[in-house]
C-alpha atoms as a PDB file:
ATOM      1  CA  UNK A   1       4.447 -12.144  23.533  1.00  0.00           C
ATOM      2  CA  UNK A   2       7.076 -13.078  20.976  1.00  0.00           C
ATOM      3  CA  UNK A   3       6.128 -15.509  18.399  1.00  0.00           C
ATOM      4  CA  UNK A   4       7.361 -19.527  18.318  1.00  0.00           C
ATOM      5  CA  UNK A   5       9.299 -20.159  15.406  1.00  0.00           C
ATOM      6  CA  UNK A   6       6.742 -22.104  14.213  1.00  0.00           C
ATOM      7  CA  UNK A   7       4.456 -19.498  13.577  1.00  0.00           C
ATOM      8  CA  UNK A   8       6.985 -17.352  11.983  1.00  0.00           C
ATOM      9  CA  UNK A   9       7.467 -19.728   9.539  1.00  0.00           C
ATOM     10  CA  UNK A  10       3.976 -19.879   8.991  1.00  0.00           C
ATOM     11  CA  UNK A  11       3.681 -16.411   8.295  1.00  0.00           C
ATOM     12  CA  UNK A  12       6.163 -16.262   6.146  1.00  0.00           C
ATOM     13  CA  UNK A  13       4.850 -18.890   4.009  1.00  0.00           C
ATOM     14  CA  UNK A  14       1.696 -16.622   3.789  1.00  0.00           C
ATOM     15  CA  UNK A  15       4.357 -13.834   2.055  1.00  0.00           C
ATOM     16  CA  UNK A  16       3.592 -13.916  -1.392  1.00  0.00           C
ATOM     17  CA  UNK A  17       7.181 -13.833  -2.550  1.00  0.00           C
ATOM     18  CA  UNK A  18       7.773 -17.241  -0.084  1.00  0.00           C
ATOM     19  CA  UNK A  19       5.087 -19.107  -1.226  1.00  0.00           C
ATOM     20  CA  UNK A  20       7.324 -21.895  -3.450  1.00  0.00           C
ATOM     21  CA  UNK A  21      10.208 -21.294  -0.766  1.00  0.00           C
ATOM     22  CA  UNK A  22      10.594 -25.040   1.243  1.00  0.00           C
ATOM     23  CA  UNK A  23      10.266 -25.258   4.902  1.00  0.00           C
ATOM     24  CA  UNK A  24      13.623 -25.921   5.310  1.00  0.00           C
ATOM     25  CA  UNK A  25      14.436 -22.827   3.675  1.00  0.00           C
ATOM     26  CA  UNK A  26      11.562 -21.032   6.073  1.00  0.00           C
ATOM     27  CA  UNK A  27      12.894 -22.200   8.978  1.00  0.00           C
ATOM     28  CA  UNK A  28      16.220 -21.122   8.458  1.00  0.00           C
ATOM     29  CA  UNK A  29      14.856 -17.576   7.197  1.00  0.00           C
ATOM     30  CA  UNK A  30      12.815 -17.161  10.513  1.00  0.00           C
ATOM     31  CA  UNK A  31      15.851 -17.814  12.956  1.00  0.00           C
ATOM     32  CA  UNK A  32      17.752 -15.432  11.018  1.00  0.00           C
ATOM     33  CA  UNK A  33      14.790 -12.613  10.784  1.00  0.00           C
ATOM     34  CA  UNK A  34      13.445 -10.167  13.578  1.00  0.00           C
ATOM     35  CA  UNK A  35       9.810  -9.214  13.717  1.00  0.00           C
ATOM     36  CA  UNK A  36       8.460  -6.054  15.305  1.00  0.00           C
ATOM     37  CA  UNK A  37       4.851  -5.094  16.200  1.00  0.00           C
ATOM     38  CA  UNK A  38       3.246  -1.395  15.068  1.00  0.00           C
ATOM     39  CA  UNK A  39       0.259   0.005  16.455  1.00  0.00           C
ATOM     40  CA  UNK A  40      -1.787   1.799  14.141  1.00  0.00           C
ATOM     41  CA  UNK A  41      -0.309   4.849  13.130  1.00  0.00           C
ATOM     42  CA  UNK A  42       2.858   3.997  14.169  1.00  0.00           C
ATOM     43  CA  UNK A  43       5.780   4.419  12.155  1.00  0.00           C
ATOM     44  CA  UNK A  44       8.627   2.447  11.120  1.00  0.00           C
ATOM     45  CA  UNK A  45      11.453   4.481   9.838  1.00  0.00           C
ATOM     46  CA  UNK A  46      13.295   2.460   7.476  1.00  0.00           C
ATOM     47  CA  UNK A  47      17.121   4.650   7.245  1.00  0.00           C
ATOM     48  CA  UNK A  48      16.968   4.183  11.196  1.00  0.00           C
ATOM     49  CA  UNK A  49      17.293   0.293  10.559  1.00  0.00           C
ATOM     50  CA  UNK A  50      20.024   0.827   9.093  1.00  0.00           C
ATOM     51  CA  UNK A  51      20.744  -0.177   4.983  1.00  0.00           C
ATOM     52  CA  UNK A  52      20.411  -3.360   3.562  1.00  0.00           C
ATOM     53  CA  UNK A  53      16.767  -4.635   4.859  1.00  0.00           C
ATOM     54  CA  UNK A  54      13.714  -6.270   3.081  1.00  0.00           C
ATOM     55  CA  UNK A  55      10.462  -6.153   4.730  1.00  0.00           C
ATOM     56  CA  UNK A  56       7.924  -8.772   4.697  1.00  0.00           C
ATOM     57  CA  UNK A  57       4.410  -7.664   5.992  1.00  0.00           C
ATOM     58  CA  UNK A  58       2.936 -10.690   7.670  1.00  0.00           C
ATOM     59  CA  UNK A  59       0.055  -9.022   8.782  1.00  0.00           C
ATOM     60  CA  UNK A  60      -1.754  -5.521   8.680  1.00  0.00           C
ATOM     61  CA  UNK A  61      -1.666  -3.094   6.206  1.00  0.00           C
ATOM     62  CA  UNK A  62       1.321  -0.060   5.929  1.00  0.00           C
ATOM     63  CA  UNK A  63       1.422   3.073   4.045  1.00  0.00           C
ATOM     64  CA  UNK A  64       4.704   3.654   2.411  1.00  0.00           C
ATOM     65  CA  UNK A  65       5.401   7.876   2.417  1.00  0.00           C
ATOM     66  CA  UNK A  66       8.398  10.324   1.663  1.00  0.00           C
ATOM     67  CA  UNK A  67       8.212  13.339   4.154  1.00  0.00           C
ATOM     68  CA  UNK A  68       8.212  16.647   2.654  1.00  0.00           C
ATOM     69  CA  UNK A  69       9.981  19.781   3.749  1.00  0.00           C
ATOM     70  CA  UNK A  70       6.357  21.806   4.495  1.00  0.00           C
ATOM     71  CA  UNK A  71       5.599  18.942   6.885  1.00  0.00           C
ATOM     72  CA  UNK A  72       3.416  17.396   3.933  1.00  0.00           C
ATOM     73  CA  UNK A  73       4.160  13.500   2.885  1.00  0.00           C
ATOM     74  CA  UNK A  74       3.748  11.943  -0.659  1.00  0.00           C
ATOM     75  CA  UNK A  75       1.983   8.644  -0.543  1.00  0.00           C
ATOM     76  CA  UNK A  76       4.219   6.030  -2.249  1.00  0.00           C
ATOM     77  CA  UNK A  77       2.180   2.946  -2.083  1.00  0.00           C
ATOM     78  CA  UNK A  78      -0.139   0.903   0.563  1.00  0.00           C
ATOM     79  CA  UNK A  79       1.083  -2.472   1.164  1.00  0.00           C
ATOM     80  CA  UNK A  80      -1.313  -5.094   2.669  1.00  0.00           C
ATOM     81  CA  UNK A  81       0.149  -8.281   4.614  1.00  0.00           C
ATOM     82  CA  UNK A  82       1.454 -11.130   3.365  1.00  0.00           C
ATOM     83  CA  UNK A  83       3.880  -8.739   1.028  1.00  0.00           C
ATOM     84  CA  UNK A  84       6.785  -7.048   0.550  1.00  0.00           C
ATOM     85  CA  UNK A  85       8.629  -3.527   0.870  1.00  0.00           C
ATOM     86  CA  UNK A  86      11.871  -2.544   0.738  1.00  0.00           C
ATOM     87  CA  UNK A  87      13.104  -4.389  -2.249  1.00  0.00           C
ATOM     88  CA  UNK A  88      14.850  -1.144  -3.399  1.00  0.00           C
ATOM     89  CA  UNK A  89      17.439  -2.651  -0.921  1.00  0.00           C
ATOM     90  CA  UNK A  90      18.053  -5.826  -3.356  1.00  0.00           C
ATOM     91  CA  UNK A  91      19.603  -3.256  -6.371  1.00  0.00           C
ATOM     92  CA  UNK A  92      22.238  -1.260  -3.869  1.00  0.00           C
ATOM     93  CA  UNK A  93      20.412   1.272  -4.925  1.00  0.00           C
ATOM     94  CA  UNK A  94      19.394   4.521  -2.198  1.00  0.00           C
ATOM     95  CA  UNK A  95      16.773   6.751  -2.485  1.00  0.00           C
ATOM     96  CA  UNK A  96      17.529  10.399  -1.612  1.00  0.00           C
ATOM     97  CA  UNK A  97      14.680  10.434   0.358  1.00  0.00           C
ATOM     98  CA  UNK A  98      14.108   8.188   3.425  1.00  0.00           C
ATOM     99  CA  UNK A  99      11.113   5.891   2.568  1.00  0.00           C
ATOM    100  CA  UNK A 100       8.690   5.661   5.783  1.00  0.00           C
ATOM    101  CA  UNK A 101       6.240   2.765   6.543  1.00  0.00           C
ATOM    102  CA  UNK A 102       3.205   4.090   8.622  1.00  0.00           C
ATOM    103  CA  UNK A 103       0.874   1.460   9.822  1.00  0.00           C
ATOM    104  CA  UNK A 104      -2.978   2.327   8.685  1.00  0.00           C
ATOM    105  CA  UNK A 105      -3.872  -1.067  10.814  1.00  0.00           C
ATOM    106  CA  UNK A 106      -2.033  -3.089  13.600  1.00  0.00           C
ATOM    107  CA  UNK A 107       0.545  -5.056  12.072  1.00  0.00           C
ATOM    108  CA  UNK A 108       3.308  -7.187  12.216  1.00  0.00           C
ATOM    109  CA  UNK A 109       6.415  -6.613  10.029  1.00  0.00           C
ATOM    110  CA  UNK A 110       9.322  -9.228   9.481  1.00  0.00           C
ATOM    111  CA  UNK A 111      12.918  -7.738   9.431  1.00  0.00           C
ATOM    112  CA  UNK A 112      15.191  -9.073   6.688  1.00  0.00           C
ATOM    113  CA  UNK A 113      18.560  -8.643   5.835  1.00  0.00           C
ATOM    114  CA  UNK A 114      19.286  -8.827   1.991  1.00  0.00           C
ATOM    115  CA  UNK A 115      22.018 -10.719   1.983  1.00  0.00           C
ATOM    116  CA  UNK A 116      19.764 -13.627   3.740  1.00  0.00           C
ATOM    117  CA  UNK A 117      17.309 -12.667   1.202  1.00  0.00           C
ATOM    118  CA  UNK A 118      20.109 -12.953  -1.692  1.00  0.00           C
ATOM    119  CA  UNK A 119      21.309 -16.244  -0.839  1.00  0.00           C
ATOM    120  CA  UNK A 120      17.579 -17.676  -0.685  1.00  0.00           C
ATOM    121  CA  UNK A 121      16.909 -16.337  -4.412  1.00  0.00           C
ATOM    122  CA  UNK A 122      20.034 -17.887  -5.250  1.00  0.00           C
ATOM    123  CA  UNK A 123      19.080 -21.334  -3.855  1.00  0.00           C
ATOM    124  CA  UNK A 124      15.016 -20.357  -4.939  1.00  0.00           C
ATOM    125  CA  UNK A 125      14.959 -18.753  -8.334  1.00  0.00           C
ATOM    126  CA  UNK A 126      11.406 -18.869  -7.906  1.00  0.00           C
ATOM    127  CA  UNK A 127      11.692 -15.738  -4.976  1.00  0.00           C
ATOM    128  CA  UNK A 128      13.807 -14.242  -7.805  1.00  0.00           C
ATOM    129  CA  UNK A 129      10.886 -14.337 -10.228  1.00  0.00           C
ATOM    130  CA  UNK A 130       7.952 -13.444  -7.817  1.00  0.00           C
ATOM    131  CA  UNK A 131       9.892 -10.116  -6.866  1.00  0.00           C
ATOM    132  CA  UNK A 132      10.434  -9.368 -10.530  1.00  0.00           C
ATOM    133  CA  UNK A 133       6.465  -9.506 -10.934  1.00  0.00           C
ATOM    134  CA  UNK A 134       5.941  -7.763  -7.728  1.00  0.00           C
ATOM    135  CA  UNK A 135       8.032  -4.905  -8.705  1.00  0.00           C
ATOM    136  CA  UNK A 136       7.085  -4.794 -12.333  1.00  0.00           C
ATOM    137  CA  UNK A 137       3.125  -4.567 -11.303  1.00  0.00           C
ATOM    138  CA  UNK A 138       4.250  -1.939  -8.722  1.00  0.00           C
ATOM    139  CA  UNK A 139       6.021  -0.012 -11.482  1.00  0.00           C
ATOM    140  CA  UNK A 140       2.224  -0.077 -13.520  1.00  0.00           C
ATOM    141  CA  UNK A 141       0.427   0.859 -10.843  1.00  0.00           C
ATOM    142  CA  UNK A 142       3.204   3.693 -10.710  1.00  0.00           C
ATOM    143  CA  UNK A 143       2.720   4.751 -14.272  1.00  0.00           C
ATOM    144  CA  UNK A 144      -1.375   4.537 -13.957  1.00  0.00           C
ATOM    145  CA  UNK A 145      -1.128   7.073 -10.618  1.00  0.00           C
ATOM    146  CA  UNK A 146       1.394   9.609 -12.820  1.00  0.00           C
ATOM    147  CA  UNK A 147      -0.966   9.678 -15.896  1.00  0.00           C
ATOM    148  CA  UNK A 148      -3.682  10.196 -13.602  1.00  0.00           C
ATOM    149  CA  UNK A 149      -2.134  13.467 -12.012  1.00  0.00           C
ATOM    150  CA  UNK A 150      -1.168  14.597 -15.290  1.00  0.00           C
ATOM    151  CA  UNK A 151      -4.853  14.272 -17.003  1.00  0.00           C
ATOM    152  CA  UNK A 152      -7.290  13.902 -14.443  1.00  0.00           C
ATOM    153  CA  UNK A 153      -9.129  16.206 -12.077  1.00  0.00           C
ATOM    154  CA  UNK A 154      -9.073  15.749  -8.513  1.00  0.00           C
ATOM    155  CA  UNK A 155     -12.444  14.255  -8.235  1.00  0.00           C
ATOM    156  CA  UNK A 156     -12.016  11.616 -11.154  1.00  0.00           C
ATOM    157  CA  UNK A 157      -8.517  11.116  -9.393  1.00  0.00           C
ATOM    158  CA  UNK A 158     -10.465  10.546  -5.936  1.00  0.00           C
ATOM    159  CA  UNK A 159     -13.120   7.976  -7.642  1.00  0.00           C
ATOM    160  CA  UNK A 160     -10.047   5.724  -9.440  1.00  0.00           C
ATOM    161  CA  UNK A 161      -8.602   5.851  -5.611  1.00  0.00           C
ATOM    162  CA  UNK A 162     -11.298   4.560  -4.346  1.00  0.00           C
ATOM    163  CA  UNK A 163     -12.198   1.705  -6.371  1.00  0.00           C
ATOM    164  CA  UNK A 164      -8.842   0.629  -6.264  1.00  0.00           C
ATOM    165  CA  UNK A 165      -8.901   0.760  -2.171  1.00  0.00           C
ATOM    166  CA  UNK A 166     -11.609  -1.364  -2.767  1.00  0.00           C
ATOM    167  CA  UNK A 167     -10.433  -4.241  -5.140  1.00  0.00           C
ATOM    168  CA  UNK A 168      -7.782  -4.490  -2.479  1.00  0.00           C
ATOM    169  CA  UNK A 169      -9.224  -4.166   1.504  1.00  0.00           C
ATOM    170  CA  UNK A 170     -12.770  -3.893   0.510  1.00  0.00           C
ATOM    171  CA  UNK A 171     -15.096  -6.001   2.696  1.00  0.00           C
ATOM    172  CA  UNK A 172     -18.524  -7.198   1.324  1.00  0.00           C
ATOM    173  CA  UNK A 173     -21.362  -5.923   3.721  1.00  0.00           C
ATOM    174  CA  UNK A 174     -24.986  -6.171   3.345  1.00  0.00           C
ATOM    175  CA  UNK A 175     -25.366  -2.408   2.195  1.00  0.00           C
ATOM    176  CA  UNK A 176     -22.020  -2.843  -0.212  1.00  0.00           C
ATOM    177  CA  UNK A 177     -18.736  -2.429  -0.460  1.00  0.00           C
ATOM    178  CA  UNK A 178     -16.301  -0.927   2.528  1.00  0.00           C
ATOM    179  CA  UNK A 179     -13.737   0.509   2.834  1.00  0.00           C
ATOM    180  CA  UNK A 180     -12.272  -1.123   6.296  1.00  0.00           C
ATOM    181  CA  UNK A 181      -9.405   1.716   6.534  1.00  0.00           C
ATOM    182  CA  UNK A 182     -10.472   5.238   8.687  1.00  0.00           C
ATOM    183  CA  UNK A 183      -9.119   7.215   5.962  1.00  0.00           C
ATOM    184  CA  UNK A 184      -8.597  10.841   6.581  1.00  0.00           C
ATOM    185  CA  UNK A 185      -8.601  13.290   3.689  1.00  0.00           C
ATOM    186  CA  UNK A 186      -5.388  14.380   4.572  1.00  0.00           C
ATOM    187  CA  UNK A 187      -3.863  10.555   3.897  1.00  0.00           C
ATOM    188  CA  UNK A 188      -6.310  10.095   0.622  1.00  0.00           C
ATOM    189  CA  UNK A 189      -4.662  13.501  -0.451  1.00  0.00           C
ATOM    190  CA  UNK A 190      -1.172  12.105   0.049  1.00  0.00           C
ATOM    191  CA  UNK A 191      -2.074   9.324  -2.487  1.00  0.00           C
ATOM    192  CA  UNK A 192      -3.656  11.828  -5.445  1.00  0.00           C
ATOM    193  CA  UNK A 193      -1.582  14.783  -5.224  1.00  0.00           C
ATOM    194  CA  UNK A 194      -3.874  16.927  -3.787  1.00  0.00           C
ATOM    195  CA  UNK A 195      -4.681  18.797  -0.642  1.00  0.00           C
ATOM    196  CA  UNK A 196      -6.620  18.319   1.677  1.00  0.00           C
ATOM    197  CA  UNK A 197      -9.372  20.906   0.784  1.00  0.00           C
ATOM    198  CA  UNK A 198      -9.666  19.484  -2.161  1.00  0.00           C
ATOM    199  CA  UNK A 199      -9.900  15.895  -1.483  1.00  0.00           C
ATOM    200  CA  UNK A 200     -13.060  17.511   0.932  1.00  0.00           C
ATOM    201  CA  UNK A 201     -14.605  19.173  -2.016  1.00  0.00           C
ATOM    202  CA  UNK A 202     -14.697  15.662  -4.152  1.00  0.00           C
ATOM    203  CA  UNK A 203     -15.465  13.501  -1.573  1.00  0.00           C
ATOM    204  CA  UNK A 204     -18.645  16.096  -1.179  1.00  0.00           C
ATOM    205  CA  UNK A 205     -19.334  15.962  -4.644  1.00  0.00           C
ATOM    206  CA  UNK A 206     -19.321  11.917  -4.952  1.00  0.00           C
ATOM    207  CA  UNK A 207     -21.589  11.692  -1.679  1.00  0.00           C
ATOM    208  CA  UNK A 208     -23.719  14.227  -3.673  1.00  0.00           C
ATOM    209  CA  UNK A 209     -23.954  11.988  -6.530  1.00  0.00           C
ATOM    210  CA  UNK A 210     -24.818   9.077  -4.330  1.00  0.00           C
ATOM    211  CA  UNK A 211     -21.534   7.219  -5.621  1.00  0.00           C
ATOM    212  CA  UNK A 212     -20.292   6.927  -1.643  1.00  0.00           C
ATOM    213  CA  UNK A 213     -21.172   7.184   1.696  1.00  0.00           C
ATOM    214  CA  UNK A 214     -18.445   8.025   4.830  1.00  0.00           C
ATOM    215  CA  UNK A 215     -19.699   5.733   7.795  1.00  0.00           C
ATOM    216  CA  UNK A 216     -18.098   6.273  11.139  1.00  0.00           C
ATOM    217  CA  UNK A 217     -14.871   7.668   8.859  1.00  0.00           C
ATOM    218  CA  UNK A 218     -15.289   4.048   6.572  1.00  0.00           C
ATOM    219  CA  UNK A 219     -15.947   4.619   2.812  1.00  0.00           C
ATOM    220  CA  UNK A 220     -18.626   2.754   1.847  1.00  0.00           C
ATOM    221  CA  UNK A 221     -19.685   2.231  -2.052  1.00  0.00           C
ATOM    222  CA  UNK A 222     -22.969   3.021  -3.095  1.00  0.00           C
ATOM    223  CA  UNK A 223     -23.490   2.927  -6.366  1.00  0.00           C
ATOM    224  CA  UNK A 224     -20.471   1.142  -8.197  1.00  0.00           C
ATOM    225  CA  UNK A 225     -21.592   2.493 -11.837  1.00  0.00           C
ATOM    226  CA  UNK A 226     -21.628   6.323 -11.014  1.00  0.00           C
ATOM    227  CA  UNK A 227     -17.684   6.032  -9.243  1.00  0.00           C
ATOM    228  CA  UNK A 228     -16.419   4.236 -12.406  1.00  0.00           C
ATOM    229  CA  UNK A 229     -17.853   7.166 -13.793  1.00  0.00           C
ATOM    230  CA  UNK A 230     -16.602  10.240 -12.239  1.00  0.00           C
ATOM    231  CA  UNK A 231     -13.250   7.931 -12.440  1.00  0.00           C
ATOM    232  CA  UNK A 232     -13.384   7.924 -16.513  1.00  0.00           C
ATOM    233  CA  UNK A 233     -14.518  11.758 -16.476  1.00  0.00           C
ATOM    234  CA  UNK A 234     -11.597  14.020 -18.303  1.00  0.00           C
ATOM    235  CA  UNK A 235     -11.649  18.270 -17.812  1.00  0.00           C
ATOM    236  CA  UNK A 236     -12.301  19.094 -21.302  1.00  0.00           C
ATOM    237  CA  UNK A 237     -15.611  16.866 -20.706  1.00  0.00           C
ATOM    238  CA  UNK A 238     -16.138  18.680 -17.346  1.00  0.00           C
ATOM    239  CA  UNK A 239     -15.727  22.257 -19.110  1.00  0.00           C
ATOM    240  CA  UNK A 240     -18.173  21.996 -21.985  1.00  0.00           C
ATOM    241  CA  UNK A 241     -20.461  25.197 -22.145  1.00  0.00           C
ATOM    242  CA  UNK A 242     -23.767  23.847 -21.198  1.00  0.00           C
END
């Protein structure tokens, strides 16, 4: 059922970016927007919507991937609703590779076209700023992953993953922390820069240690201390002759 323009506009006020953006400005946004549903794991292939589009997620939660030739995929980022992907589109500037949005949850994604996006930063130097912060905290969260794959093992890489998955879509349960997401280890690979095998291998190792437990494929956190341990733990540490 498609949505009234009223609740488009309430979604989009929910869009971090939009939050100091008036309603007039909302309303005229939403006319000019399309939104389109994805199930979960359905994909939204961003070069097939042709150049020049921002995405707002107003709800859900995508994973953003680049396909590789050996049918593998390099997680970029996960975006939860109420943000935004895309912005690459804002700088005129093209990837080489096409940048894919895979839905990990049902979710509904708002269709913009720069230029409308342009225009409201122009009127709403306030959009301008949020997307500078946005991008700028997406660029450290960049440079955090990349020093992690250059000095960290794939377990320690596998512990920082998941407390971060957890600061960000972790629920609050009676036993702890979860993990809401059915990740496989296929997709938690894709986000480390590791395979599969391996992500098995750690993930056995931290339920060893009694830092996790895997719940009807949900991550739950068990003992918060030990993860932000195994997280901090370098290879020369690992390798010491005992």
């Amino acid at each position: 059922m498609p949505l009234s323009l009223e609740e488009k506009v309430r979604l989009l006020s929910m869009v971090d970016v939009f939050e100091q953006v008036s309603r007039e400005e909302l309303v005229e946004l939403a006319r000019r927007a399309r939104d389109t549903h994805l199930g979960q794991g359905e994909d939204l292939h961003t070069r097939q919507e042709g150049g020049g589009k921002l995405y707002a997620l107003k709800e859900g939660r995508v994973q953003l991937y680049v396909a590789l030739p050996n049918d593998g995929e390099v997680t970029l980022s996960v975006v939860e609703g109420g943000s935004i992907f895309g912005e690459m589109a804002l700088t005129d500037d093209q990837l080489g590779e096409e940048v894919c949005a895979r839905a990990l949850v049902p979710s509904l994604v708002c269709i913009l076209k720069t230029e409308d996006v342009q225009q409201l930063i122009e009127s709403s130097p306030q959009v301008g700023l949020a997307m500078v912060r946005l991008l700028s905290r997406r660029l450290r969260e960049a440079e955090v992953r990349l020093a992690e794959l250059a000095h960290k093992q794939v377990p320690a890489r596998l512990a920082n993953l998941i407390l971060r998955l957890s600061a960000t879509e972790g629920i609050m349960t009676r036993e702890g922390i979860r993990i809401d997401t059915p990740y496989t280890h296929r997709q938690l690979g894709t986000m480390i820069g590791a395979n599969r095998e391996a992500v098995t291998r750690a993930m056995v190792g931290l339920r060893e240690q009694g830092a996790v437990e895997v719940v009807d494929r949900c991550i739950h956190l068990r003992d918060h201390e030990a993860l932000e341990r195994e997280a901090e733990a370098r290879p020369a540490a690992r390798n010491l002759p005992t």
